[in-house]
C-alpha atoms as a PDB file:
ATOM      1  CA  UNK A   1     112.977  59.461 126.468  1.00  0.00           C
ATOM      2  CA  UNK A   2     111.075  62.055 128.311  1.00  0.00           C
ATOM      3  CA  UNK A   3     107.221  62.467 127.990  1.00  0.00           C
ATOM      4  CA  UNK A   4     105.813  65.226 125.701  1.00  0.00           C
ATOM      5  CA  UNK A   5     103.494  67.589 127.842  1.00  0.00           C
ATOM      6  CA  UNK A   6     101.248  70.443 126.618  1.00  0.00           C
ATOM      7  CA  UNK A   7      99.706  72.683 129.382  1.00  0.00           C
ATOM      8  CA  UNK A   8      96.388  74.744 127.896  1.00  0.00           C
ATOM      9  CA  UNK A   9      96.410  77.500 129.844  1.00  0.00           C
ATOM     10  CA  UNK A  10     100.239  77.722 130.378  1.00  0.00           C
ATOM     11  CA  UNK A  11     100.905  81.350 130.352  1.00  0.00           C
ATOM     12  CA  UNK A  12      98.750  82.094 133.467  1.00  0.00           C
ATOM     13  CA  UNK A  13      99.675  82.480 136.877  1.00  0.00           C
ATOM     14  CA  UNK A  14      99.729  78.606 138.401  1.00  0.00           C
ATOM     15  CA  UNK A  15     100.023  77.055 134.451  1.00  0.00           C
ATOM     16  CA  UNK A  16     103.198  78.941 133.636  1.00  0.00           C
ATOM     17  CA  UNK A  17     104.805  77.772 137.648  1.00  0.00           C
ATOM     18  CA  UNK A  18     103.765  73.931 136.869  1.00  0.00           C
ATOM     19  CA  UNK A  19     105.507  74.638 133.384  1.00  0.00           C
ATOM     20  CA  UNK A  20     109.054  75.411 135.032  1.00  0.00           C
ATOM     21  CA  UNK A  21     108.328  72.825 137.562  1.00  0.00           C
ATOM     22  CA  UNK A  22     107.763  70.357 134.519  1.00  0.00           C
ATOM     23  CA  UNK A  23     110.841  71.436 132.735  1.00  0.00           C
ATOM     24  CA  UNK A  24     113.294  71.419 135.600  1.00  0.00           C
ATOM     25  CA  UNK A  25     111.882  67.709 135.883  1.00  0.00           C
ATOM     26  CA  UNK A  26     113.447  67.364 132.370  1.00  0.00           C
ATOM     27  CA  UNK A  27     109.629  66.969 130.681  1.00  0.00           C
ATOM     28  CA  UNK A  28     109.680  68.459 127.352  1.00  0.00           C
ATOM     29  CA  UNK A  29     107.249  71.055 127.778  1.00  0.00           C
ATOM     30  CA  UNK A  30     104.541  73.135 125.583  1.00  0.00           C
ATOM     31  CA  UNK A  31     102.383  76.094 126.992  1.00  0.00           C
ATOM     32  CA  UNK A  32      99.566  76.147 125.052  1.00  0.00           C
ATOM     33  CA  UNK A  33      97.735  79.610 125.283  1.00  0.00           C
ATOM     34  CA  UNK A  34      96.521  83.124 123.285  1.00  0.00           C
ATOM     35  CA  UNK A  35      99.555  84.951 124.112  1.00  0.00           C
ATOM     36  CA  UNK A  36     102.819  83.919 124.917  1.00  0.00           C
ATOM     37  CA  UNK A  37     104.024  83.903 128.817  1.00  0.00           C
ATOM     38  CA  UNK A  38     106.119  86.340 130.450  1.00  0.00           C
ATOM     39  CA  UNK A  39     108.385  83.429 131.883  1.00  0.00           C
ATOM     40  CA  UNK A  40     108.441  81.357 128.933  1.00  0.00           C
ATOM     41  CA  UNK A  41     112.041  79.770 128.914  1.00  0.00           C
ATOM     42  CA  UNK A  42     114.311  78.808 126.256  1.00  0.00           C
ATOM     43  CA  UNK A  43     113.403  74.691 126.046  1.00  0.00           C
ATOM     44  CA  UNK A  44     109.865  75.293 126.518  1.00  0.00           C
ATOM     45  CA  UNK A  45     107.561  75.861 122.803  1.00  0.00           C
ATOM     46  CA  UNK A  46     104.806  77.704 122.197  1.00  0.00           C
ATOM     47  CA  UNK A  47     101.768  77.534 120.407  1.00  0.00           C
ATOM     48  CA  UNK A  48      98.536  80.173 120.141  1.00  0.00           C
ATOM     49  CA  UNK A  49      95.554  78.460 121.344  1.00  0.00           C
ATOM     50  CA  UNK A  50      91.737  78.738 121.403  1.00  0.00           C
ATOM     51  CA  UNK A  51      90.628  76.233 123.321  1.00  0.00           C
ATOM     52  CA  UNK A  52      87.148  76.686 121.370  1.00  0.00           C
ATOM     53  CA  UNK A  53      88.969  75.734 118.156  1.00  0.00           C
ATOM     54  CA  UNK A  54      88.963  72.050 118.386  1.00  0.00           C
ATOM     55  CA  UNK A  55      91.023  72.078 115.040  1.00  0.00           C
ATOM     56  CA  UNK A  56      93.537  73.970 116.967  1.00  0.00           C
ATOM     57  CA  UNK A  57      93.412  71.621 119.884  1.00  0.00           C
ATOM     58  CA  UNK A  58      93.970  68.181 117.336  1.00  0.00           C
ATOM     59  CA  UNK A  59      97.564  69.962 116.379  1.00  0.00           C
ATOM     60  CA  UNK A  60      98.557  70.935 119.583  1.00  0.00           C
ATOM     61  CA  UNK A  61      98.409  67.535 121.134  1.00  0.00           C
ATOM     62  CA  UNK A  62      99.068  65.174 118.416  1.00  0.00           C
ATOM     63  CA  UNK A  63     102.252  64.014 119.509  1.00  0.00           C
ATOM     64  CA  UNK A  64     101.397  64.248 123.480  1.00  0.00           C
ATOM     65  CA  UNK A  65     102.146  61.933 126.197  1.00  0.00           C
ATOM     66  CA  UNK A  66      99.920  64.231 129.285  1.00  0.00           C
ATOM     67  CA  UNK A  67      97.616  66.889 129.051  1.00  0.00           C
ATOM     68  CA  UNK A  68      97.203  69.698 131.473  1.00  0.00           C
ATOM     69  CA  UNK A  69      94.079  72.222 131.674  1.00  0.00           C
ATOM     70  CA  UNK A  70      94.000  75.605 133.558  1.00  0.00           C
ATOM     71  CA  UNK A  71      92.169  77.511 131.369  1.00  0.00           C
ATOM     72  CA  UNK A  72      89.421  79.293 132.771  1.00  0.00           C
ATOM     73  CA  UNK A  73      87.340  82.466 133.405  1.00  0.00           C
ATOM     74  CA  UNK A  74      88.708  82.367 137.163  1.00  0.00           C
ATOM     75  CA  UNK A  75      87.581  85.544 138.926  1.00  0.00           C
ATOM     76  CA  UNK A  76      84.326  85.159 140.453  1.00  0.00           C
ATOM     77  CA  UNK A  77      83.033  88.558 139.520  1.00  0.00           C
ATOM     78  CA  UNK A  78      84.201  87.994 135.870  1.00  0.00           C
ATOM     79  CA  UNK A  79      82.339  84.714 135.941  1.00  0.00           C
ATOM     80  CA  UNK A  80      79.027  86.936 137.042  1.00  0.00           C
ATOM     81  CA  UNK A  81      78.952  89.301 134.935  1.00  0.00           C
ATOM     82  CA  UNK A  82      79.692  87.424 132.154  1.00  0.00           C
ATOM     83  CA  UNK A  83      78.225  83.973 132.515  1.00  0.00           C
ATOM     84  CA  UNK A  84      78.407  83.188 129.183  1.00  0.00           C
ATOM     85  CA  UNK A  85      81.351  83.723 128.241  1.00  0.00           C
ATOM     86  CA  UNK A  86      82.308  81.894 131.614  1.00  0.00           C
ATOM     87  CA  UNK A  87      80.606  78.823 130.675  1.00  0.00           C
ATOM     88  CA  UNK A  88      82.348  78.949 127.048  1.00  0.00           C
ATOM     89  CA  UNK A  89      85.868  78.726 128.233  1.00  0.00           C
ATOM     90  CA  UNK A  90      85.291  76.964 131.523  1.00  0.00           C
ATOM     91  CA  UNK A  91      82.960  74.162 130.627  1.00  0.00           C
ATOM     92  CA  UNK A  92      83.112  74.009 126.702  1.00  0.00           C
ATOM     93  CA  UNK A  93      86.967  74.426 126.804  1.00  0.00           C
ATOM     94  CA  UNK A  94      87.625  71.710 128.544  1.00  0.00           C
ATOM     95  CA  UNK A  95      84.906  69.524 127.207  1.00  0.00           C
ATOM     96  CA  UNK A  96      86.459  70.453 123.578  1.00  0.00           C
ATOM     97  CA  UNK A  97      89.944  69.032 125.053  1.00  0.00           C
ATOM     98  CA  UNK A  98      88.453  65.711 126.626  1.00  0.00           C
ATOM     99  CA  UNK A  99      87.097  64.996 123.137  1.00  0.00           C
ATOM    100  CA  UNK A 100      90.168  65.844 121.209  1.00  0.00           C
ATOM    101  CA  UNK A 101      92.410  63.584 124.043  1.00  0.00           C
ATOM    102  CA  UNK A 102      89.721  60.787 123.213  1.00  0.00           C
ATOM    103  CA  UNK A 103      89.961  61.120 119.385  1.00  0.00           C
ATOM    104  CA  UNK A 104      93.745  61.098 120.245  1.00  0.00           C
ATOM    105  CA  UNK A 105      93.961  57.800 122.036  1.00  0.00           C
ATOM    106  CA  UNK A 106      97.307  58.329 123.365  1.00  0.00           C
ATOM    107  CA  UNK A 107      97.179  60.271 126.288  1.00  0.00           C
ATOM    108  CA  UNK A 108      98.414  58.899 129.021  1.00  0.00           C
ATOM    109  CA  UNK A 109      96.656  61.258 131.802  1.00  0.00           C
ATOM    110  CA  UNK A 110      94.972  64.153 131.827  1.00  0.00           C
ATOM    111  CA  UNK A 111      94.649  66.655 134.930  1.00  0.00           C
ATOM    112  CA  UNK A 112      92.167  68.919 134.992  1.00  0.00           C
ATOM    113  CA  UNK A 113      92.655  72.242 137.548  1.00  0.00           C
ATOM    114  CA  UNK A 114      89.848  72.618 139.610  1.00  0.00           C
ATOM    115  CA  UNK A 115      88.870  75.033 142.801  1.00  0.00           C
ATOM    116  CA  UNK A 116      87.310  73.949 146.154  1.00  0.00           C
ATOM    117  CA  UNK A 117      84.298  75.683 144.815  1.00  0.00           C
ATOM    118  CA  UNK A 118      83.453  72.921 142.874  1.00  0.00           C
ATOM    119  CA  UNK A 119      81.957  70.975 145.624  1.00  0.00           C
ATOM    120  CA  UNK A 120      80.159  74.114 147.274  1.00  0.00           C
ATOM    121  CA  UNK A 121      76.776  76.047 146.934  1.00  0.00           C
ATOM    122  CA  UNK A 122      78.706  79.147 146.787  1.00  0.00           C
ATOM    123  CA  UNK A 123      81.270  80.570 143.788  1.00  0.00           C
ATOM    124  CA  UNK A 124      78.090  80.913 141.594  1.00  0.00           C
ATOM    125  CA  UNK A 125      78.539  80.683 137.526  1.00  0.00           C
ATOM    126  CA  UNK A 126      82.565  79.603 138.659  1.00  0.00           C
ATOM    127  CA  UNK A 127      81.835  77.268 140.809  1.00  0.00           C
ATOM    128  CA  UNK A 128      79.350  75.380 138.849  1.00  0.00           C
ATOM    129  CA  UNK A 129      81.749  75.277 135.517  1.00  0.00           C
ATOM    130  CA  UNK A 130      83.911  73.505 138.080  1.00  0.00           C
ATOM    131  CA  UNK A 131      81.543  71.087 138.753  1.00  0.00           C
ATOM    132  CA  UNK A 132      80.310  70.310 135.428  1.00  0.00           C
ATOM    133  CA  UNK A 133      84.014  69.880 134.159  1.00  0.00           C
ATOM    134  CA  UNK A 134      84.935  67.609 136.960  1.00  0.00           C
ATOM    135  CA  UNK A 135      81.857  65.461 135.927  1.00  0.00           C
ATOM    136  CA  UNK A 136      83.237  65.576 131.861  1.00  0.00           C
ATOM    137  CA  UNK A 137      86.085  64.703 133.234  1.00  0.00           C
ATOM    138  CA  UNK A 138      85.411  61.326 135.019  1.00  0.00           C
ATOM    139  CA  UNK A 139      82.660  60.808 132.268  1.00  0.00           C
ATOM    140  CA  UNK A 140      85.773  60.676 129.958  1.00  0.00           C
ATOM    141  CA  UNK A 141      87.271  57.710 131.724  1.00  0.00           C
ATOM    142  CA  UNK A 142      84.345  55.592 132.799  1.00  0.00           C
ATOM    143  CA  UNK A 143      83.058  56.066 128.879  1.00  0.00           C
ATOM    144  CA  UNK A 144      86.317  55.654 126.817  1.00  0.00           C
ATOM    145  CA  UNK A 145      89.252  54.893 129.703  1.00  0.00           C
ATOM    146  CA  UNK A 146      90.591  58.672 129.624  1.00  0.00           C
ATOM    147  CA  UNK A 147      93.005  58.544 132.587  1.00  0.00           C
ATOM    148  CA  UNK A 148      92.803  61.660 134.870  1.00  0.00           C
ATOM    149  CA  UNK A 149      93.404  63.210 138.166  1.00  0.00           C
ATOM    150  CA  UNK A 150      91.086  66.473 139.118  1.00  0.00           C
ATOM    151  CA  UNK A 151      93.036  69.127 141.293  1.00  0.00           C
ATOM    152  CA  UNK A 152      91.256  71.423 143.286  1.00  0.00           C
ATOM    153  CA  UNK A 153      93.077  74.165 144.169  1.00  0.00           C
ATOM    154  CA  UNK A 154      92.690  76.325 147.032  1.00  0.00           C
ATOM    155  CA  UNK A 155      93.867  79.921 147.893  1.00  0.00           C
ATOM    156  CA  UNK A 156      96.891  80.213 145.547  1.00  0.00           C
ATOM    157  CA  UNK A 157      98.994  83.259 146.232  1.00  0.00           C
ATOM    158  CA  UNK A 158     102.794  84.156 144.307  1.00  0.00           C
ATOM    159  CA  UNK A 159     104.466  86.879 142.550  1.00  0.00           C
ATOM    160  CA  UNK A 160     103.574  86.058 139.134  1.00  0.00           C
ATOM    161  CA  UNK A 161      99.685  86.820 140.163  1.00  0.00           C
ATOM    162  CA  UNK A 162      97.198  88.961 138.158  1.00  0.00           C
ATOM    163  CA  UNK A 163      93.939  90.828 139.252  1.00  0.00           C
ATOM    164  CA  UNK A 164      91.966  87.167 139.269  1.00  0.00           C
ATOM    165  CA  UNK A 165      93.823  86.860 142.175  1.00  0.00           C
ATOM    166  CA  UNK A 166      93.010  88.145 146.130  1.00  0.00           C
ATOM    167  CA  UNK A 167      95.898  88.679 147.779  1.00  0.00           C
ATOM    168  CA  UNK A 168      97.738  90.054 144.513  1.00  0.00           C
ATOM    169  CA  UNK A 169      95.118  92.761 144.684  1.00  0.00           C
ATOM    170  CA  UNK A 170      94.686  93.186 148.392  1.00  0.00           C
ATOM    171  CA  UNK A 171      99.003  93.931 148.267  1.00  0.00           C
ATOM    172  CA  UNK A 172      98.579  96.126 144.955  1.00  0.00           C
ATOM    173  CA  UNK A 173      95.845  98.432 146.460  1.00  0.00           C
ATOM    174  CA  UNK A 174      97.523  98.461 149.793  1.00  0.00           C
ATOM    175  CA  UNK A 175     100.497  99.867 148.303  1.00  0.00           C
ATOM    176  CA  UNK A 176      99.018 101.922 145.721  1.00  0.00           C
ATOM    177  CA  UNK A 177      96.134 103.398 148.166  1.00  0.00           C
ATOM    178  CA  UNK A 178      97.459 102.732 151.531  1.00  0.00           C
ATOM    179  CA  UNK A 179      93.964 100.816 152.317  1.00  0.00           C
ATOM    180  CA  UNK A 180      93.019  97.163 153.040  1.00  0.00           C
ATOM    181  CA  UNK A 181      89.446  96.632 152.044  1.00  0.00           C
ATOM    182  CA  UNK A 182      87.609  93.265 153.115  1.00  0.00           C
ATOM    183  CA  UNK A 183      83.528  92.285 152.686  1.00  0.00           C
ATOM    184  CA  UNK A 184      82.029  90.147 155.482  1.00  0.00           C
ATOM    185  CA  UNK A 185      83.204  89.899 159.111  1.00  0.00           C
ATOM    186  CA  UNK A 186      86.622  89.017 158.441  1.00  0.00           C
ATOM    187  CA  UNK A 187      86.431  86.184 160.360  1.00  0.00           C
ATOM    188  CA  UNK A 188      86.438  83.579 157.007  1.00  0.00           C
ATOM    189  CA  UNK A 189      89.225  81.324 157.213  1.00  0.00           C
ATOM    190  CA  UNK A 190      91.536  80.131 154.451  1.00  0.00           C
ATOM    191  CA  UNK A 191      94.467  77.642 154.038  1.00  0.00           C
ATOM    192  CA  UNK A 192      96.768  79.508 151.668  1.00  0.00           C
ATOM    193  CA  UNK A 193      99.420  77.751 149.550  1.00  0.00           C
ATOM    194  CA  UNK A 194     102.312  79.497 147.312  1.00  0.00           C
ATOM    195  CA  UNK A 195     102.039  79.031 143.674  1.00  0.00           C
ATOM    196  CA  UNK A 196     105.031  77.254 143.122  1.00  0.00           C
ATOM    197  CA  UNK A 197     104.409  74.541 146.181  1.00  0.00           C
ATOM    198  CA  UNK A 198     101.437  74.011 144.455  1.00  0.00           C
ATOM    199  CA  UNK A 199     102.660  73.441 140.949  1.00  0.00           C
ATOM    200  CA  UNK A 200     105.644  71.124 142.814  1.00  0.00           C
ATOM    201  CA  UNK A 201     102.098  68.709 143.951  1.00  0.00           C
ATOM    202  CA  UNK A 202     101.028  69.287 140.359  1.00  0.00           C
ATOM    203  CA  UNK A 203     104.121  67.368 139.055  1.00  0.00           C
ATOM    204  CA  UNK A 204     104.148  64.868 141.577  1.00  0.00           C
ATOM    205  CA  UNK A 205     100.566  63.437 140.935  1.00  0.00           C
ATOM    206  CA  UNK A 206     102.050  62.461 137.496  1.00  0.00           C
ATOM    207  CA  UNK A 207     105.096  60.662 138.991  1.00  0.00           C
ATOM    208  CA  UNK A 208     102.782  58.261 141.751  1.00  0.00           C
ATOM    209  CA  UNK A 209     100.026  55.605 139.905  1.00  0.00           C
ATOM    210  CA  UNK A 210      98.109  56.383 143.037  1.00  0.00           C
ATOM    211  CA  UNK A 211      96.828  59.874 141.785  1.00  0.00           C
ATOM    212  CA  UNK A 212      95.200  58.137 138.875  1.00  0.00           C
ATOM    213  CA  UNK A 213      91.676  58.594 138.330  1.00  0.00           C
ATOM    214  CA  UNK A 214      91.408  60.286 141.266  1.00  0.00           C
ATOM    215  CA  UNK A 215      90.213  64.410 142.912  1.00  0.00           C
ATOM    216  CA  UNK A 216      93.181  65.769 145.167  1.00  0.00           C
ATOM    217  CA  UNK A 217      92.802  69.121 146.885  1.00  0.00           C
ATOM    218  CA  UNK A 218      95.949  71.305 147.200  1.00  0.00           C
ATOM    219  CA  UNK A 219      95.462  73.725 149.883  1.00  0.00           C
ATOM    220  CA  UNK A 220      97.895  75.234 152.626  1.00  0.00           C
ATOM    221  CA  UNK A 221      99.442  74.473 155.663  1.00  0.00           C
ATOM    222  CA  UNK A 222      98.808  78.145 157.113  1.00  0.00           C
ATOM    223  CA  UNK A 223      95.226  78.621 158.012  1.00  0.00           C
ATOM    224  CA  UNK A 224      94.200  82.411 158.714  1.00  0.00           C
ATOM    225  CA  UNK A 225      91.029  84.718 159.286  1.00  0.00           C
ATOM    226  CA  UNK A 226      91.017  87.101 157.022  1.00  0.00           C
ATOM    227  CA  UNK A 227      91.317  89.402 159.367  1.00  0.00           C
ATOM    228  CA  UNK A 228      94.221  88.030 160.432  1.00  0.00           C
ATOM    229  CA  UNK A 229      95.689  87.794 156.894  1.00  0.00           C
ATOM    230  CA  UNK A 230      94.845  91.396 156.744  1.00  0.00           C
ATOM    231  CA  UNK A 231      96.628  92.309 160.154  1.00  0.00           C
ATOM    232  CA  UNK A 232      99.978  90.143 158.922  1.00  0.00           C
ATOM    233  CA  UNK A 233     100.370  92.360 155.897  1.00  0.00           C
ATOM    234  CA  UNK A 234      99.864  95.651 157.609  1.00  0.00           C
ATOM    235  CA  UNK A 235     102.797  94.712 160.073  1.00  0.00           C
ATOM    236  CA  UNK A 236     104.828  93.943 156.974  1.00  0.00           C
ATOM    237  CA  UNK A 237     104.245  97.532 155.982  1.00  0.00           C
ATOM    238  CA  UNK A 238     104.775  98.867 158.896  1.00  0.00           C
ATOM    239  CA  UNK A 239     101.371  99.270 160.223  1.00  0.00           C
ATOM    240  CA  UNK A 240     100.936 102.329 157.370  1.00  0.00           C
ATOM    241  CA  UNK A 241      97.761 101.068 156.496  1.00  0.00           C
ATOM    242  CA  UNK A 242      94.273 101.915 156.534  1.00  0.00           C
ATOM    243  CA  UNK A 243      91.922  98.651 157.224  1.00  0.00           C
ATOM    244  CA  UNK A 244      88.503  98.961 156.034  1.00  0.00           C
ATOM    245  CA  UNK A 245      85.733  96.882 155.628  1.00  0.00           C
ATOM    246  CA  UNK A 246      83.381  98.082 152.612  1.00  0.00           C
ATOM    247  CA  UNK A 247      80.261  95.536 153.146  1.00  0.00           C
ATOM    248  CA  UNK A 248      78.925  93.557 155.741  1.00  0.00           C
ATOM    249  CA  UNK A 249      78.143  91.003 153.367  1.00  0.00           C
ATOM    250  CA  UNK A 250      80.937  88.856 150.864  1.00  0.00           C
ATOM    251  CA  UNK A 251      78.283  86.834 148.783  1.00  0.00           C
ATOM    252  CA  UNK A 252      79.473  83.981 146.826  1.00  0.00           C
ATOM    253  CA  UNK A 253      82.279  83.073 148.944  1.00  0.00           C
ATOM    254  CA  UNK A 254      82.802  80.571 151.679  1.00  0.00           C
ATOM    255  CA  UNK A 255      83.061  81.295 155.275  1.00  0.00           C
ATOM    256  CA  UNK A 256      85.138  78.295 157.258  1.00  0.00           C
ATOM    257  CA  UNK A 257      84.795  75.314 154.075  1.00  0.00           C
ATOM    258  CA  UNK A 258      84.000  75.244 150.508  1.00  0.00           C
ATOM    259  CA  UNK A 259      82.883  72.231 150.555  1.00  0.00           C
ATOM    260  CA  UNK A 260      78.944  70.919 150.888  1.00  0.00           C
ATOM    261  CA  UNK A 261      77.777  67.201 150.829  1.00  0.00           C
ATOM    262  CA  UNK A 262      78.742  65.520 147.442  1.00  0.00           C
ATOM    263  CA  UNK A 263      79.663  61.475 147.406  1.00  0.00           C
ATOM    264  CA  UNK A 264      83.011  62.266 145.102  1.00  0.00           C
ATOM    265  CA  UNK A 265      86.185  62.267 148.200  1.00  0.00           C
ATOM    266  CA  UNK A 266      89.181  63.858 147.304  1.00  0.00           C
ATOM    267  CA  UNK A 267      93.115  63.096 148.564  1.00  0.00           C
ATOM    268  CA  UNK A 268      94.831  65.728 150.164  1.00  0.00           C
ATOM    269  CA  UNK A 269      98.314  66.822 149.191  1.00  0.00           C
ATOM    270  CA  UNK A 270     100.779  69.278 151.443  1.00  0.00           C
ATOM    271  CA  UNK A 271     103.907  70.923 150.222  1.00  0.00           C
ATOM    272  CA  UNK A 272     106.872  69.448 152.777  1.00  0.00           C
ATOM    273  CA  UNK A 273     108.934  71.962 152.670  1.00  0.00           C
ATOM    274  CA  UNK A 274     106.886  75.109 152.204  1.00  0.00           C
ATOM    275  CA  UNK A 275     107.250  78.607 151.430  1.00  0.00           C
ATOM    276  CA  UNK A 276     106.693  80.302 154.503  1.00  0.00           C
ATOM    277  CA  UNK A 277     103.427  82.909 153.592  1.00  0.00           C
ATOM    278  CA  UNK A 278     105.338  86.009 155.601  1.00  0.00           C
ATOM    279  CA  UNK A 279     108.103  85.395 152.908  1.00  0.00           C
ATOM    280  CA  UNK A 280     105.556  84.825 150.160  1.00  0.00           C
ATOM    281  CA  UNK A 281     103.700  88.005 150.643  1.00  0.00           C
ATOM    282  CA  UNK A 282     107.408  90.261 150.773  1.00  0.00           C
ATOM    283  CA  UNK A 283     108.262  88.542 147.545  1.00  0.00           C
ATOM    284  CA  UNK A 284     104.506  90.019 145.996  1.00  0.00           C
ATOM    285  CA  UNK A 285     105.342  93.551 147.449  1.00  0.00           C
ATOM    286  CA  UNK A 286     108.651  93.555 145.865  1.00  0.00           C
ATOM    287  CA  UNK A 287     107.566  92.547 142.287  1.00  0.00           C
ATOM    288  CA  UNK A 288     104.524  94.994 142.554  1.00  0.00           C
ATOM    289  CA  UNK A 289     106.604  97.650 143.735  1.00  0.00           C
ATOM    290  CA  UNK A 290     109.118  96.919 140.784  1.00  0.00           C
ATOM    291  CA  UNK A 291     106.616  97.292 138.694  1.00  0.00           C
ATOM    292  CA  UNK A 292     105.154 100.720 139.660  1.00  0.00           C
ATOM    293  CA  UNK A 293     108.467 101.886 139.477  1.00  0.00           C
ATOM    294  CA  UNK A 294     109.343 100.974 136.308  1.00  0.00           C
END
């Protein structure tokens, strides 16, 4: 019999690739979310979710084998100008879950989606929801035996991408402005990672004992400047592009590694194959040109 799996946070951009990724694993899956997803397919369910309803939460997972969280407030700017609300849906959202899973007893794991800002001194009111849900999170186990593995996620990048994320707007203002803006030097580096590789490593913590009870980063095999990222995507279009940096300064983000001192080590996982980010970034362009099109 395959496991029962209910993904809060399903319809967004990663959540609704590691629900396809579930399903073609044959996983009976259920996106749990406030609206429905754009790529919801015909074997996957359903359900309207608050994750500040814990009512809500005690029907939706009732007859669940594995529990997946990636709800959150995740655009850095949202998160500071709204800390609040940030700290509601980031750190009481997925404390609200925990509980339910406990009163639940029958969860077999739970995986929470974190960043690599949750180890940092930068990503302000984000990064430190991070943090303080990674801590529920093993709380949960070494208190009541809550199984878990904590992902922290890296720079994600795909076509199903919204405005929380960078290169989905760097692309959408390049071809809707013909600019490429960038804070800071430009010399910051990042390892990006496609979406869908990502949700493939999402799946296969659940399918190796190993991941249990344990933090695994998923970052990319392609490290870049941004600068450099910026440069790659102007070729693509044909060098039409005006770069231009807007600030000297790109506070609350990382330079070369999120990471500062902490005792908690992570695992980390790399997509064998990969999609290639040159390939990546045409498959954006098309979908956002599609769109303006439309």
């Amino acid at each position: 019999m395959s496991k029962k799996v209910i993904i809060f946070g399903g319809s967004g951009f990663l959540g609704s690739y590691v629900a396809d990724e579930l399903t073609r694993r044959d996983y009976e899956v259920t996106i749990a979310d406030l609206s429905p997803s754009k790529y919801l397919q015909k074997n996957q369910k359903f359900i309207k979710i608050d994750v500040l309803d814990m009512e809500d939460i005690k029907l939706a997972i009732k007859e669940m084998d594995i529990v997946y969280n990636f709800v959150a407030i995740a655009n850095l700017d949202d998160a500071i100008n709204d800390p609040v609300n940030a700290m509601n849906i980031n750190v009481m959202g997925n404390l609200n879950i925990l509980e339910v899973c406990r009163q639940n007893g029958n969860i077999q794991r739970f995986i929470y989606a974190s960043s690599a800002y949750a180890l940092s001194n930068e990503g302000s009111f984000y990064g430190i929801s991070k943090q303080s849900s990674e801590r529920l999170t093993e709380e949960y186990y070494q208190r009541y035996g809550l199984k878990y593995t904590v992902i922290r996620y890296g720079s994600l990048y795909g076509e199903r991408a919204s405005h929380n994320n960078y290169i989905y707007n760097l692309l959408k203002d390049a071809i809707n402005n013909g600019e490429l803006h960038y804070k800071g030097d430009g010399e910051d580096l990042r390892e990006y990672i496609h979406a869908a590789d990502a949700a493939k490593l999402s799946v296969d913590i659940l399918e190796n004992i190993q991941y249990e009870n344990e933090h695994i980063i998923l970052t990319g095999t392609e490290r870049l400047k941004r600068i450099e990222l910026l440069t790659m995507i102007n070729e693509i279009m044909q060098n039409k592009l005006e770069v231009k940096q807007i600030s000297d300064n790109n506070m609350g983000h990382y330079k070369i590694t999120p990471y500062s001192y902490h005792p908690t080590v992570a695992k980390k996982l790399v997509a064998n194959p990969y999609i290639d980010l040159g390939q990546g970034l045409l498959e954006c362009i098309q979908v956002i040109m599609n769109d303006k099109f439309k």
